[in-house]
PDB file of N, CA and C in Angstrom:
ATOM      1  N   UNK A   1      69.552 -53.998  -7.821  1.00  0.00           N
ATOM      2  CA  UNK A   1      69.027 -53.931  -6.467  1.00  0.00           C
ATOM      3  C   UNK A   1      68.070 -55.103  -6.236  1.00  0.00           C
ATOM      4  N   UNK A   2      68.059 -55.694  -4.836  1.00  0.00           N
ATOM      5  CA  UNK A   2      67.357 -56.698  -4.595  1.00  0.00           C
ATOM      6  C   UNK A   2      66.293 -56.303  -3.891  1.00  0.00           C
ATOM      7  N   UNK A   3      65.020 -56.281  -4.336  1.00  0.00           N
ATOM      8  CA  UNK A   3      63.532 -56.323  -3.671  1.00  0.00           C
ATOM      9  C   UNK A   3      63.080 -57.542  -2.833  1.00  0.00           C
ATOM     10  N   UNK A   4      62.863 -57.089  -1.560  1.00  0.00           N
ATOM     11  CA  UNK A   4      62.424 -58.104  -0.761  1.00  0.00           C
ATOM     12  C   UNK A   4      60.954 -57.545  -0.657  1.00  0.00           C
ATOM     13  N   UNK A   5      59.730 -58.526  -0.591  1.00  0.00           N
ATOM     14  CA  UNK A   5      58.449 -57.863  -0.465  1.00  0.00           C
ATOM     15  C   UNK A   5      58.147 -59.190   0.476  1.00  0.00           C
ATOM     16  N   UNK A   6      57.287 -58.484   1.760  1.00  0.00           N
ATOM     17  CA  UNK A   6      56.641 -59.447   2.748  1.00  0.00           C
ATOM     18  C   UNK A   6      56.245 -58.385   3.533  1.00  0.00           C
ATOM     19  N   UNK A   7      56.362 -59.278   4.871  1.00  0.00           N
ATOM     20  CA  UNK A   7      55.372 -58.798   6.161  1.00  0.00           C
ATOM     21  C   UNK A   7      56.888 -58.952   7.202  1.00  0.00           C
ATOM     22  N   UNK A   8      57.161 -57.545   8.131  1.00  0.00           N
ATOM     23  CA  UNK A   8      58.101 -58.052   8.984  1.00  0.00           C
ATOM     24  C   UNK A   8      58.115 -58.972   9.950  1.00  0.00           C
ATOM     25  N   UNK A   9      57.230 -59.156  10.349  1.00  0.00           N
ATOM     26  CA  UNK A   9      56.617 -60.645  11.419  1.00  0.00           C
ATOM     27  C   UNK A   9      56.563 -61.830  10.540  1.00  0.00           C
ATOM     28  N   UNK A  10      56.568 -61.827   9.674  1.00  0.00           N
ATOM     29  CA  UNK A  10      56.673 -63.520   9.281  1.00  0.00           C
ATOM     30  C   UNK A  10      57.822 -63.846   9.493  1.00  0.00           C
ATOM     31  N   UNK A  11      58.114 -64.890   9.518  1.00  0.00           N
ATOM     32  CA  UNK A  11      59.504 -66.067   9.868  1.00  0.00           C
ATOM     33  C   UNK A  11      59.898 -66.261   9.063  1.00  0.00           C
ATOM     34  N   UNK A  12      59.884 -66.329   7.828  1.00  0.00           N
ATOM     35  CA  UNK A  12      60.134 -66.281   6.488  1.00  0.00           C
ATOM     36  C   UNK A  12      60.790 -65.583   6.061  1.00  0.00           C
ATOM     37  N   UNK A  13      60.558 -63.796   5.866  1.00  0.00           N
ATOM     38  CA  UNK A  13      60.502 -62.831   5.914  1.00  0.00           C
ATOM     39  C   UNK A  13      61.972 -62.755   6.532  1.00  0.00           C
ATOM     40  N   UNK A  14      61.765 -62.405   7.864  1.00  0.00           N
ATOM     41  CA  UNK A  14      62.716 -62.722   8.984  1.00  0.00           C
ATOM     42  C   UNK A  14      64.111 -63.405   8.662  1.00  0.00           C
ATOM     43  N   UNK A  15      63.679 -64.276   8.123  1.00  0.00           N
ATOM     44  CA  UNK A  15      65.157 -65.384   7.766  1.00  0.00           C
ATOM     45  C   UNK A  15      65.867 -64.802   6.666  1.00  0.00           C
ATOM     46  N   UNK A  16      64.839 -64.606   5.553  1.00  0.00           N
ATOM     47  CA  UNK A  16      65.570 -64.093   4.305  1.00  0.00           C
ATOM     48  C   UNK A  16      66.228 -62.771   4.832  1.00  0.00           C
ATOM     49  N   UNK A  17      65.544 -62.096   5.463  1.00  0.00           N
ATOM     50  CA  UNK A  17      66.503 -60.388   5.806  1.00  0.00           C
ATOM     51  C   UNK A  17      67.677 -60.700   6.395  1.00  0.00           C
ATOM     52  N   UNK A  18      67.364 -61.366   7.392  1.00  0.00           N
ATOM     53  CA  UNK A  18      68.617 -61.724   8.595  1.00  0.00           C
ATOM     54  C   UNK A  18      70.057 -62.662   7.391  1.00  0.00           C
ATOM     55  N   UNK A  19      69.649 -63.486   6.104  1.00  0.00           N
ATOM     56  CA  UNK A  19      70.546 -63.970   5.565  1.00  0.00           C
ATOM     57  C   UNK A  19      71.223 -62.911   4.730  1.00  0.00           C
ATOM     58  N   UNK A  20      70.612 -61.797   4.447  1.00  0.00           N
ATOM     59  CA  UNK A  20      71.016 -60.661   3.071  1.00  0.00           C
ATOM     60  C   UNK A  20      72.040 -60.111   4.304  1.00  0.00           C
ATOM     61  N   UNK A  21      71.314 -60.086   5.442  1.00  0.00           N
ATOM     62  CA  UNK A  21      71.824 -58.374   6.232  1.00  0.00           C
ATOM     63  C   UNK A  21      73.767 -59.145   6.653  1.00  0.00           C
ATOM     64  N   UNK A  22      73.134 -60.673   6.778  1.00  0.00           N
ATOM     65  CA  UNK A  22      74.442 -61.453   7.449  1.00  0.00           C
ATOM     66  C   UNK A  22      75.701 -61.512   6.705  1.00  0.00           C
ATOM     67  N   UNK A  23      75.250 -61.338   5.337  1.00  0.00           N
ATOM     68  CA  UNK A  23      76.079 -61.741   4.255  1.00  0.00           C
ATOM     69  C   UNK A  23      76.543 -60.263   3.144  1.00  0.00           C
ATOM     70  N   UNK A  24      75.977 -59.098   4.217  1.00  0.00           N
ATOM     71  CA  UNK A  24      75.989 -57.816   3.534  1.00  0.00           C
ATOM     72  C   UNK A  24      75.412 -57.279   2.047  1.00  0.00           C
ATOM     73  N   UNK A  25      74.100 -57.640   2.150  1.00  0.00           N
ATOM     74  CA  UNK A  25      74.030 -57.347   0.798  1.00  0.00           C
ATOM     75  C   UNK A  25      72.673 -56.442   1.028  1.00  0.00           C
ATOM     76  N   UNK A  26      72.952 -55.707   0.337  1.00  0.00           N
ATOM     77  CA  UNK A  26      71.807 -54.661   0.458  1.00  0.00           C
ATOM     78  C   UNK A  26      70.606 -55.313  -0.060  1.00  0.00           C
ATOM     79  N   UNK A  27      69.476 -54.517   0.466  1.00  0.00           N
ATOM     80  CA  UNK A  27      68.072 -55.234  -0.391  1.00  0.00           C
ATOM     81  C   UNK A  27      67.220 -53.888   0.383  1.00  0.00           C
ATOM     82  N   UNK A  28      65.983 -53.663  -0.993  1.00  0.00           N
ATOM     83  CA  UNK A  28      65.205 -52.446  -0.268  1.00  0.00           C
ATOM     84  C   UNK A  28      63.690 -53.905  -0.098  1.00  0.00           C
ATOM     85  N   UNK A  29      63.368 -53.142   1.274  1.00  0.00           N
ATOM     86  CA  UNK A  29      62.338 -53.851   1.328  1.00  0.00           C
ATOM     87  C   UNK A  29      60.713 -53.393   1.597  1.00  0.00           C
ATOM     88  N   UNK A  30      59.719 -54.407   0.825  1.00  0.00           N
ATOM     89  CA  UNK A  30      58.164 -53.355   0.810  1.00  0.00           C
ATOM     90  C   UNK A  30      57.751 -54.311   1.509  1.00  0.00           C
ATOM     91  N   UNK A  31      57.067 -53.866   2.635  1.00  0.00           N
ATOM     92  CA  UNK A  31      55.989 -53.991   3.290  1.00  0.00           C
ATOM     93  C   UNK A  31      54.571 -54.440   2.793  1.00  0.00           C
ATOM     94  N   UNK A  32      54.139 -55.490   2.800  1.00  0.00           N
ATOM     95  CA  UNK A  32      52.732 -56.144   2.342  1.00  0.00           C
ATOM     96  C   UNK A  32      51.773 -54.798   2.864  1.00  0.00           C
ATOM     97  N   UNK A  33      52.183 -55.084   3.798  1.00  0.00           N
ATOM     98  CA  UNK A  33      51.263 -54.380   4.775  1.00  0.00           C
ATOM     99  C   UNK A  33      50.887 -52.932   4.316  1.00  0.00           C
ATOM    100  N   UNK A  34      51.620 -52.711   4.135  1.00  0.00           N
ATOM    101  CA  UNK A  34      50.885 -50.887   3.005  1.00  0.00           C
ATOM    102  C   UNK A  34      51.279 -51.076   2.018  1.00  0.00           C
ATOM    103  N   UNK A  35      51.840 -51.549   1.391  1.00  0.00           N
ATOM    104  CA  UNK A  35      51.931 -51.670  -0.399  1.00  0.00           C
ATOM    105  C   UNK A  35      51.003 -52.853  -1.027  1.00  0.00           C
ATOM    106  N   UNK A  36      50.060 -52.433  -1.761  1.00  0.00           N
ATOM    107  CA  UNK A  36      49.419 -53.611  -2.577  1.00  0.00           C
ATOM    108  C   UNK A  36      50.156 -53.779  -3.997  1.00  0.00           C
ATOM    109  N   UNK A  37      49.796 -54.654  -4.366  1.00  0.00           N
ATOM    110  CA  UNK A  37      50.677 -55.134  -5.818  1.00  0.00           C
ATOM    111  C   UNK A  37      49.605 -55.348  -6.441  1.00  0.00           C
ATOM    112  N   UNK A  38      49.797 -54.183  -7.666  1.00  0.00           N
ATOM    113  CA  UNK A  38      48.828 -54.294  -8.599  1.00  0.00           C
ATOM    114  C   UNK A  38      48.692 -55.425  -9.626  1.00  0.00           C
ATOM    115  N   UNK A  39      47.624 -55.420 -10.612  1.00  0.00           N
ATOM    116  CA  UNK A  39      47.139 -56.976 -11.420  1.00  0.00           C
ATOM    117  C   UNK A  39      48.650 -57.080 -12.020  1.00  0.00           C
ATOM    118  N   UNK A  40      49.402 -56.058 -13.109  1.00  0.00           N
ATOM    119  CA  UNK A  40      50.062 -55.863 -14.056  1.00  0.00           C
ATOM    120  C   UNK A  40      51.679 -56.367 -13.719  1.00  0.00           C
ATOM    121  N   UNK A  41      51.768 -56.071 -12.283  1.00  0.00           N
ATOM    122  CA  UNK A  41      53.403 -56.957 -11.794  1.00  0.00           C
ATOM    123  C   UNK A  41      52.656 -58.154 -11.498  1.00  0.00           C
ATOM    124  N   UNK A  42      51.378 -58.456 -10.620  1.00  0.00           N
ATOM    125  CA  UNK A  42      51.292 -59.781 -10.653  1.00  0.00           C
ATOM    126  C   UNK A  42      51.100 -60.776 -12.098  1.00  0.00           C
ATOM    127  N   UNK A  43      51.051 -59.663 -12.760  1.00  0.00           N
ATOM    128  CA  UNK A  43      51.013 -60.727 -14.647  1.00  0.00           C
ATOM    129  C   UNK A  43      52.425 -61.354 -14.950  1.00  0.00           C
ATOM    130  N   UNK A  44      53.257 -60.463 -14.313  1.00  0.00           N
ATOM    131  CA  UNK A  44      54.352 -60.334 -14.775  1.00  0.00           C
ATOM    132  C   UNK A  44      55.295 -61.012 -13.822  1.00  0.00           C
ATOM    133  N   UNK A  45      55.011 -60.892 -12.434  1.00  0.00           N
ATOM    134  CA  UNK A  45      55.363 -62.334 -11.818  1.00  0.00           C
ATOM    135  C   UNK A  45      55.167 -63.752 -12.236  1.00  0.00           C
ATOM    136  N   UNK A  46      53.759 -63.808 -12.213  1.00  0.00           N
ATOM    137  CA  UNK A  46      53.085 -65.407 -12.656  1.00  0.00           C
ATOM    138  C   UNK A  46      53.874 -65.510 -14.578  1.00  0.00           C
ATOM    139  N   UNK A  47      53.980 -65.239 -15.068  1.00  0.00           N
ATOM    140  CA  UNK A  47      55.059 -65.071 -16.061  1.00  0.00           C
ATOM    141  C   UNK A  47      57.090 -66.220 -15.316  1.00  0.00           C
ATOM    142  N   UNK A  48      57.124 -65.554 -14.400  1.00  0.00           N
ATOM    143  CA  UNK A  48      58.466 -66.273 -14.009  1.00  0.00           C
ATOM    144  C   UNK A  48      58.210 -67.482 -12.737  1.00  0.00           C
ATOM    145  N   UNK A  49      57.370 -66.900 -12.667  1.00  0.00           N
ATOM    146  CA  UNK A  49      56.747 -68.031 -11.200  1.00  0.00           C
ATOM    147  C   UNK A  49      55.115 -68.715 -11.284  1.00  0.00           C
ATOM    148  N   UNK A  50      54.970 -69.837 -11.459  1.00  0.00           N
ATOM    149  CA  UNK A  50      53.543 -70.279 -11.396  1.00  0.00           C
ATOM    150  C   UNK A  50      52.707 -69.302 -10.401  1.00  0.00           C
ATOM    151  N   UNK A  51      51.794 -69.382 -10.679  1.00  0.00           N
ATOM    152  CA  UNK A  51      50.759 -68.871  -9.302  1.00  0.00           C
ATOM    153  C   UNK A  51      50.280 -69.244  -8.485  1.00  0.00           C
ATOM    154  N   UNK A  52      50.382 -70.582  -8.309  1.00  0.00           N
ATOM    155  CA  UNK A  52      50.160 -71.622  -6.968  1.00  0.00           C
ATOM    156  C   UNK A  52      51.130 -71.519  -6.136  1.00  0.00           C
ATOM    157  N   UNK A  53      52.312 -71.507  -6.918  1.00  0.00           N
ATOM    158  CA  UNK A  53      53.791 -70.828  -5.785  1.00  0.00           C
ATOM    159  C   UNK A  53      53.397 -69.223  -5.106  1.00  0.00           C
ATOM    160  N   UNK A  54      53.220 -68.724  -6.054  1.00  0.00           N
ATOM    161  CA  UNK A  54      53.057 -67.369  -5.600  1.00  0.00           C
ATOM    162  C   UNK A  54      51.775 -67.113  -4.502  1.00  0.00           C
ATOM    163  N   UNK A  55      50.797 -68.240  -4.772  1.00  0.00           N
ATOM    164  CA  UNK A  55      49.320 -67.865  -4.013  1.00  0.00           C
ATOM    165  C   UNK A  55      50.057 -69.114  -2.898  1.00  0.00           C
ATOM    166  N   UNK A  56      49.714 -67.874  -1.461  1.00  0.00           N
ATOM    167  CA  UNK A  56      49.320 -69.369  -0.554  1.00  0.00           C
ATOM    168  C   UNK A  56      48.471 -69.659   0.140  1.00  0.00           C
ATOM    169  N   UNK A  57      48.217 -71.165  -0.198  1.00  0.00           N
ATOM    170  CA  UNK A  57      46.593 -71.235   0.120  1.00  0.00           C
ATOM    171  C   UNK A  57      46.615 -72.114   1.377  1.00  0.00           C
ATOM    172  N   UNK A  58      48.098 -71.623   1.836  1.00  0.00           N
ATOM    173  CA  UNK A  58      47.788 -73.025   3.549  1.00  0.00           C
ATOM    174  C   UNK A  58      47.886 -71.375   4.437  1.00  0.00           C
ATOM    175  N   UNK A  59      47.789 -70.448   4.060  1.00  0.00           N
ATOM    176  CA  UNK A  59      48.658 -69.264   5.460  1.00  0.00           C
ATOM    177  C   UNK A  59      46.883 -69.064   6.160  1.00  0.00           C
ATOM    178  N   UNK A  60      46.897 -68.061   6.638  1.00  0.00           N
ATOM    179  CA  UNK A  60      45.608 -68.278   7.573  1.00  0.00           C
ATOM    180  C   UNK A  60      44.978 -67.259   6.948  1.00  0.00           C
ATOM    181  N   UNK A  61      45.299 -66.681   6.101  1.00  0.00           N
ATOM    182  CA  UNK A  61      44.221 -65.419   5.309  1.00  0.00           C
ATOM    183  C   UNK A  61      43.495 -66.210   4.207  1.00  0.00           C
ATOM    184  N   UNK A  62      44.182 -67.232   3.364  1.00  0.00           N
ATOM    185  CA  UNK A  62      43.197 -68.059   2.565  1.00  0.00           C
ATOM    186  C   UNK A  62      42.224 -68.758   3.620  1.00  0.00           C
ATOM    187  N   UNK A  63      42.698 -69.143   5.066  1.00  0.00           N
ATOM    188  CA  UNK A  63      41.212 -69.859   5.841  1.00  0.00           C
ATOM    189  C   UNK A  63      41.050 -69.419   5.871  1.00  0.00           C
ATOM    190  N   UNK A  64      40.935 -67.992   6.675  1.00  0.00           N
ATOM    191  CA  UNK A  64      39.753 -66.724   7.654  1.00  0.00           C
ATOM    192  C   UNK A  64      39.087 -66.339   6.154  1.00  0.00           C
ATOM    193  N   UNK A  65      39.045 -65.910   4.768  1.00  0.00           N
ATOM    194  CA  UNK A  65      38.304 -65.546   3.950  1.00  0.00           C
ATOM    195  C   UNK A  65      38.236 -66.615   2.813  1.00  0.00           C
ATOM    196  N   UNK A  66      37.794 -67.985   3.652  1.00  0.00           N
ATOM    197  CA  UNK A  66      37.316 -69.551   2.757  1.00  0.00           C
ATOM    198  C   UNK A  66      37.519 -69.377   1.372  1.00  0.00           C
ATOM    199  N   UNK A  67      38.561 -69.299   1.067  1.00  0.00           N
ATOM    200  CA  UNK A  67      38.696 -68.811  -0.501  1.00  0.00           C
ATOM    201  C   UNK A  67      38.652 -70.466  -0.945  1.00  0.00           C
ATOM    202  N   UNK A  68      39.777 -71.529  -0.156  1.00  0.00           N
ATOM    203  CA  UNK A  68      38.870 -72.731  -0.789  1.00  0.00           C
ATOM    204  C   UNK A  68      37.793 -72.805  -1.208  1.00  0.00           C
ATOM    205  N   UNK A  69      36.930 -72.697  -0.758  1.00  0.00           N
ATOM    206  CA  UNK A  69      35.347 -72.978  -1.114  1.00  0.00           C
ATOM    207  C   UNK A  69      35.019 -72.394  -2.795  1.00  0.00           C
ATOM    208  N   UNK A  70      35.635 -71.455  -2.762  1.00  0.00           N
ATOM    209  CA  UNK A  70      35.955 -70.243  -4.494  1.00  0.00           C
ATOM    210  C   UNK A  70      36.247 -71.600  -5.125  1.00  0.00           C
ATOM    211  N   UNK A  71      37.564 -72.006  -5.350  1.00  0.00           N
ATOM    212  CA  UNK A  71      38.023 -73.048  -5.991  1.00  0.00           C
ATOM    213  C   UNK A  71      38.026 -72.232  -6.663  1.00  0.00           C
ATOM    214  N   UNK A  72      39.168 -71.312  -6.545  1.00  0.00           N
ATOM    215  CA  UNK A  72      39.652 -70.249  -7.700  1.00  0.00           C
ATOM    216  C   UNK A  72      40.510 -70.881  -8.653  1.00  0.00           C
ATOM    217  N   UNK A  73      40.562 -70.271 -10.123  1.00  0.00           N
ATOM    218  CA  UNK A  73      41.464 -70.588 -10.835  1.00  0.00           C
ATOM    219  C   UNK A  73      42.119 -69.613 -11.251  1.00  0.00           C
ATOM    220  N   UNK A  74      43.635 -69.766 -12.307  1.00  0.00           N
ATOM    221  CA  UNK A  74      44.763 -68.673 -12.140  1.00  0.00           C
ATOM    222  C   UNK A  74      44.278 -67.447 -12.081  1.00  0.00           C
ATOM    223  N   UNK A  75      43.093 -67.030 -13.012  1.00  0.00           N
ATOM    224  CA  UNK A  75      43.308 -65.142 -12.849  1.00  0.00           C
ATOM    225  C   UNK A  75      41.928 -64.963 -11.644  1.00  0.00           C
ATOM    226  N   UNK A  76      41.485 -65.900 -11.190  1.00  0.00           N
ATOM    227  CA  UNK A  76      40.688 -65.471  -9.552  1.00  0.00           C
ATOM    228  C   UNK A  76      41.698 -65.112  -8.609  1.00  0.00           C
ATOM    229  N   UNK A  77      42.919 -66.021  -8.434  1.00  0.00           N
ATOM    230  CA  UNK A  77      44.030 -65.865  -7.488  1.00  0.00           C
ATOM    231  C   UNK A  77      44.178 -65.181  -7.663  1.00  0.00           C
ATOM    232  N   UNK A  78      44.844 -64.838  -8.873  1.00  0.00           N
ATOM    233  CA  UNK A  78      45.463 -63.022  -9.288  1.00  0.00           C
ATOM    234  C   UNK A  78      44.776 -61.842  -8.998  1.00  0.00           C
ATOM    235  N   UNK A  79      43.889 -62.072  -9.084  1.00  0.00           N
ATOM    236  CA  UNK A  79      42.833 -60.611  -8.982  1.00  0.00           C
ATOM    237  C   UNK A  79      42.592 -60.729  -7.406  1.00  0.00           C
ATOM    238  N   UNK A  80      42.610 -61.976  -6.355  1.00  0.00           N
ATOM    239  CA  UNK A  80      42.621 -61.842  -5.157  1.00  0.00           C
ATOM    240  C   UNK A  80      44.026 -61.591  -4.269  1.00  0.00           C
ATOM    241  N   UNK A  81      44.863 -61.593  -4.923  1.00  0.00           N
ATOM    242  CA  UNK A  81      46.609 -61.267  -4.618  1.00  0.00           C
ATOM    243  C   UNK A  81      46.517 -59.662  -4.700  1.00  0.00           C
ATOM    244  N   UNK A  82      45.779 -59.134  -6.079  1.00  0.00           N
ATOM    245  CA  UNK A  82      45.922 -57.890  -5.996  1.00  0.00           C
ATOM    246  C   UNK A  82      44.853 -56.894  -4.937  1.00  0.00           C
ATOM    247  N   UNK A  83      44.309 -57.551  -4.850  1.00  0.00           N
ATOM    248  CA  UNK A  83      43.463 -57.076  -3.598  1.00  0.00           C
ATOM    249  C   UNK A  83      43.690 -57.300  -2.168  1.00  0.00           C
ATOM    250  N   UNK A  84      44.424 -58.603  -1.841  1.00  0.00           N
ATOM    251  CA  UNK A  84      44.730 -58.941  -0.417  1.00  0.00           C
ATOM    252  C   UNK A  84      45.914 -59.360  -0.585  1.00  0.00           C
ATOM    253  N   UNK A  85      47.556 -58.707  -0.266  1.00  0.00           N
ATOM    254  CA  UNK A  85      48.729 -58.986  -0.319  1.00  0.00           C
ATOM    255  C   UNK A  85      48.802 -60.172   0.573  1.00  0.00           C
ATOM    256  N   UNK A  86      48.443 -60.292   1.452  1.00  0.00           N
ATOM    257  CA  UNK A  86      48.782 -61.145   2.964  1.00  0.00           C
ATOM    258  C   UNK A  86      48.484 -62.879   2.096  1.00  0.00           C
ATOM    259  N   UNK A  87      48.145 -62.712   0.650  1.00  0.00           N
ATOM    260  CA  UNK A  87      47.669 -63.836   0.396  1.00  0.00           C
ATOM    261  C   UNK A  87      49.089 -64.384  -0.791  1.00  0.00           C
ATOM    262  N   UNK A  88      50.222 -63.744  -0.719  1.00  0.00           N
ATOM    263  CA  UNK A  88      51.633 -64.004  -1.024  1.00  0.00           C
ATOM    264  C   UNK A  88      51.974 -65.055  -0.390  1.00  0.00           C
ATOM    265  N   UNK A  89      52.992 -66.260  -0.783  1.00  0.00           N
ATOM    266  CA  UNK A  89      53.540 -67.298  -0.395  1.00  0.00           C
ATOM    267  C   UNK A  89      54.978 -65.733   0.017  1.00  0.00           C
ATOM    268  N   UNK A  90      55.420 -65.818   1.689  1.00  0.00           N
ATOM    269  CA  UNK A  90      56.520 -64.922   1.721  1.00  0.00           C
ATOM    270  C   UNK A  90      57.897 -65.656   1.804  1.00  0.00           C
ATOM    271  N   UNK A  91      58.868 -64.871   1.471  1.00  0.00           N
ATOM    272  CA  UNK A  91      59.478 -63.498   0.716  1.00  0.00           C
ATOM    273  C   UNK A  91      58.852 -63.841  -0.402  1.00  0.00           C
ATOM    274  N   UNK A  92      58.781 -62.984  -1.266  1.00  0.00           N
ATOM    275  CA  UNK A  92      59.047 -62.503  -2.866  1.00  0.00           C
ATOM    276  C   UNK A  92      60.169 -61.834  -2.827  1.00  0.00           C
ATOM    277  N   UNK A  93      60.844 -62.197  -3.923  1.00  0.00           N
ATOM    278  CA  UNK A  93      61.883 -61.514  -3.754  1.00  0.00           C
ATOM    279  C   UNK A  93      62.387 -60.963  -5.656  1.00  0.00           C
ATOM    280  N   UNK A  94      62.551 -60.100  -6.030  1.00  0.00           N
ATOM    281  CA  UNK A  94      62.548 -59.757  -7.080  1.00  0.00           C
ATOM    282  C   UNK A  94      64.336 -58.999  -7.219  1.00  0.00           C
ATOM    283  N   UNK A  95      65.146 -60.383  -8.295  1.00  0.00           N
ATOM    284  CA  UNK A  95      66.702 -60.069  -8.816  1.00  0.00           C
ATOM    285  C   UNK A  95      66.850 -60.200 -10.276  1.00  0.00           C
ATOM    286  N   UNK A  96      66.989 -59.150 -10.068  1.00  0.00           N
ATOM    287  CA  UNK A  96      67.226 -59.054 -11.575  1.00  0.00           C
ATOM    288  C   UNK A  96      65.816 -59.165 -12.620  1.00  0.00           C
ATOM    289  N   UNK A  97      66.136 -60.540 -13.249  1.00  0.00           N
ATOM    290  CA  UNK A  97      65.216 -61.104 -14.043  1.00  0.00           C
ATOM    291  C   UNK A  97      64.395 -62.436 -13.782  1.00  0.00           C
ATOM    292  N   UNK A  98      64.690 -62.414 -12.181  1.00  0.00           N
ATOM    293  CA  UNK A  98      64.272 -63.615 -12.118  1.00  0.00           C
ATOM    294  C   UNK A  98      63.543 -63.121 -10.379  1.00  0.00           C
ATOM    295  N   UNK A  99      62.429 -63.859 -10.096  1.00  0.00           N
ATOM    296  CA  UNK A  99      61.544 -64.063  -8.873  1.00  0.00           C
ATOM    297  C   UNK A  99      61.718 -64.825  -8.028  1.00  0.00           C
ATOM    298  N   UNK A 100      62.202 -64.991  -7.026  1.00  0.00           N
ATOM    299  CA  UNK A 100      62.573 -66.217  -5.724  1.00  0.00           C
ATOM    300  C   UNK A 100      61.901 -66.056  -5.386  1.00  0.00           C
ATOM    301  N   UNK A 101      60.460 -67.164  -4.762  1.00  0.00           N
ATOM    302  CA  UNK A 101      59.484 -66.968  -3.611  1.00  0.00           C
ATOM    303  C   UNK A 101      59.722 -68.452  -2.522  1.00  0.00           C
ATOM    304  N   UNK A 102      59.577 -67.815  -1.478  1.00  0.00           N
ATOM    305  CA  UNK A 102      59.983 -68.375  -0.060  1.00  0.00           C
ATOM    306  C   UNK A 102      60.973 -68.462   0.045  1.00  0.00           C
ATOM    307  N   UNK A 103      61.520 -68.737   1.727  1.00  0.00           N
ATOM    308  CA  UNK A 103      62.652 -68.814   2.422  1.00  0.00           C
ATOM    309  C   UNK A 103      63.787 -70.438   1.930  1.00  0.00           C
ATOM    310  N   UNK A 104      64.335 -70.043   1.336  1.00  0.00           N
ATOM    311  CA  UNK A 104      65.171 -71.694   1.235  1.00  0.00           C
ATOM    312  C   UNK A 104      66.409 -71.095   1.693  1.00  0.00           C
ATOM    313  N   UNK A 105      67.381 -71.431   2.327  1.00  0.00           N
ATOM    314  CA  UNK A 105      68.723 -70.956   2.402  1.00  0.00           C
ATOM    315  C   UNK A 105      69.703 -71.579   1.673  1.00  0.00           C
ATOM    316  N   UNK A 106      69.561 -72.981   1.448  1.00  0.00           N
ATOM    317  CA  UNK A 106      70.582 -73.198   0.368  1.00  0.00           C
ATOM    318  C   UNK A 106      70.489 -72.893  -1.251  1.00  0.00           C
ATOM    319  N   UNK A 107      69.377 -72.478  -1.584  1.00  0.00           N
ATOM    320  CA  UNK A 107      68.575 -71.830  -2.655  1.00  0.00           C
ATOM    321  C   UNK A 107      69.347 -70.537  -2.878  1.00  0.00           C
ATOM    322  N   UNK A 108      68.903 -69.937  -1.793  1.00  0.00           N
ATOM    323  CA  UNK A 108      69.556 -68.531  -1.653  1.00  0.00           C
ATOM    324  C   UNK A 108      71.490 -67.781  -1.720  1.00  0.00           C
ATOM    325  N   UNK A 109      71.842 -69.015  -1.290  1.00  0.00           N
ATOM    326  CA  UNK A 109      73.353 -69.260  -1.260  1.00  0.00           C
ATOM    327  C   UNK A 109      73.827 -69.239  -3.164  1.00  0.00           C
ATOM    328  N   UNK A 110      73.174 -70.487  -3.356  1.00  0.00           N
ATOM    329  CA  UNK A 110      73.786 -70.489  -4.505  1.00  0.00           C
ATOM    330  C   UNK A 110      73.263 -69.536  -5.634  1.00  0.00           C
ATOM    331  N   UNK A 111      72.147 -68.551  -5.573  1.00  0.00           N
ATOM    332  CA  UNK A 111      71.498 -67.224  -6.225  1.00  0.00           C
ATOM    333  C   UNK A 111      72.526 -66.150  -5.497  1.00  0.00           C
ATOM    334  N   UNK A 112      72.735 -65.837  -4.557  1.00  0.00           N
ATOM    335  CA  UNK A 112      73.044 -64.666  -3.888  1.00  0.00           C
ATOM    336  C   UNK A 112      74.740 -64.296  -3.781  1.00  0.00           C
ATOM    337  N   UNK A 113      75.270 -65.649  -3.555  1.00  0.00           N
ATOM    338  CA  UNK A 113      76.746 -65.517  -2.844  1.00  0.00           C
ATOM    339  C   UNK A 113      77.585 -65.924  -3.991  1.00  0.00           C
TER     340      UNK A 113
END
């Protein structure tokens, strides 16, 4: 089963669903927005995916709470991912054994189809 995790309003988000739903492929999807992701999957993400991919530090929740200014390093991000989801680079997407983060479509083609 394919895990999609985001926010339904992102564009991102949006694209990746609209490519699964286009191409028929099932995917269950979590909501940022009420599901937080605890330290122990984010260990285990940053494991298949750096954490600079995974943290994004251009979306507008790293400005509105100046986390620049932190000049966090890997397990500050982490411990602020597990506390504020909205601070995910979106989709995450969790297949199999492996983590896709963000929207690429030709990325996705050659993983998916």
């Amino acid at each position: 089963m394919i895990k999609v995790y985001g926010i339904k309003t992102c564009g991102s988000v949006k694209s990746a669903l609209k490519f699964f739903k286009d191409h028929n492929i099932e995917v269950e999807f979590v909501d940022f927005k009420t599901t937080k992701i605890d330290l122990e999957t984010i260990e285990k993400w940053s494991q298949k995916v750096d954490i600079n991919i995974l943290f994004n530090s251009k979306g507008t929740k790293y400005k509105t709470m100046n986390l620049k200014d932190l000049n966090l390093d890997s397990g500050g991000k982490k411990e602020y991912l597990a506390k504020e989801p909205m601070l995910f680079k979106r989709p995450v997407i969790e297949f199999g054994d492996k983590l896709i983060v963000a929207w690429n479509e030709e990325e996705y083609k050659k993983i998916f189809l």
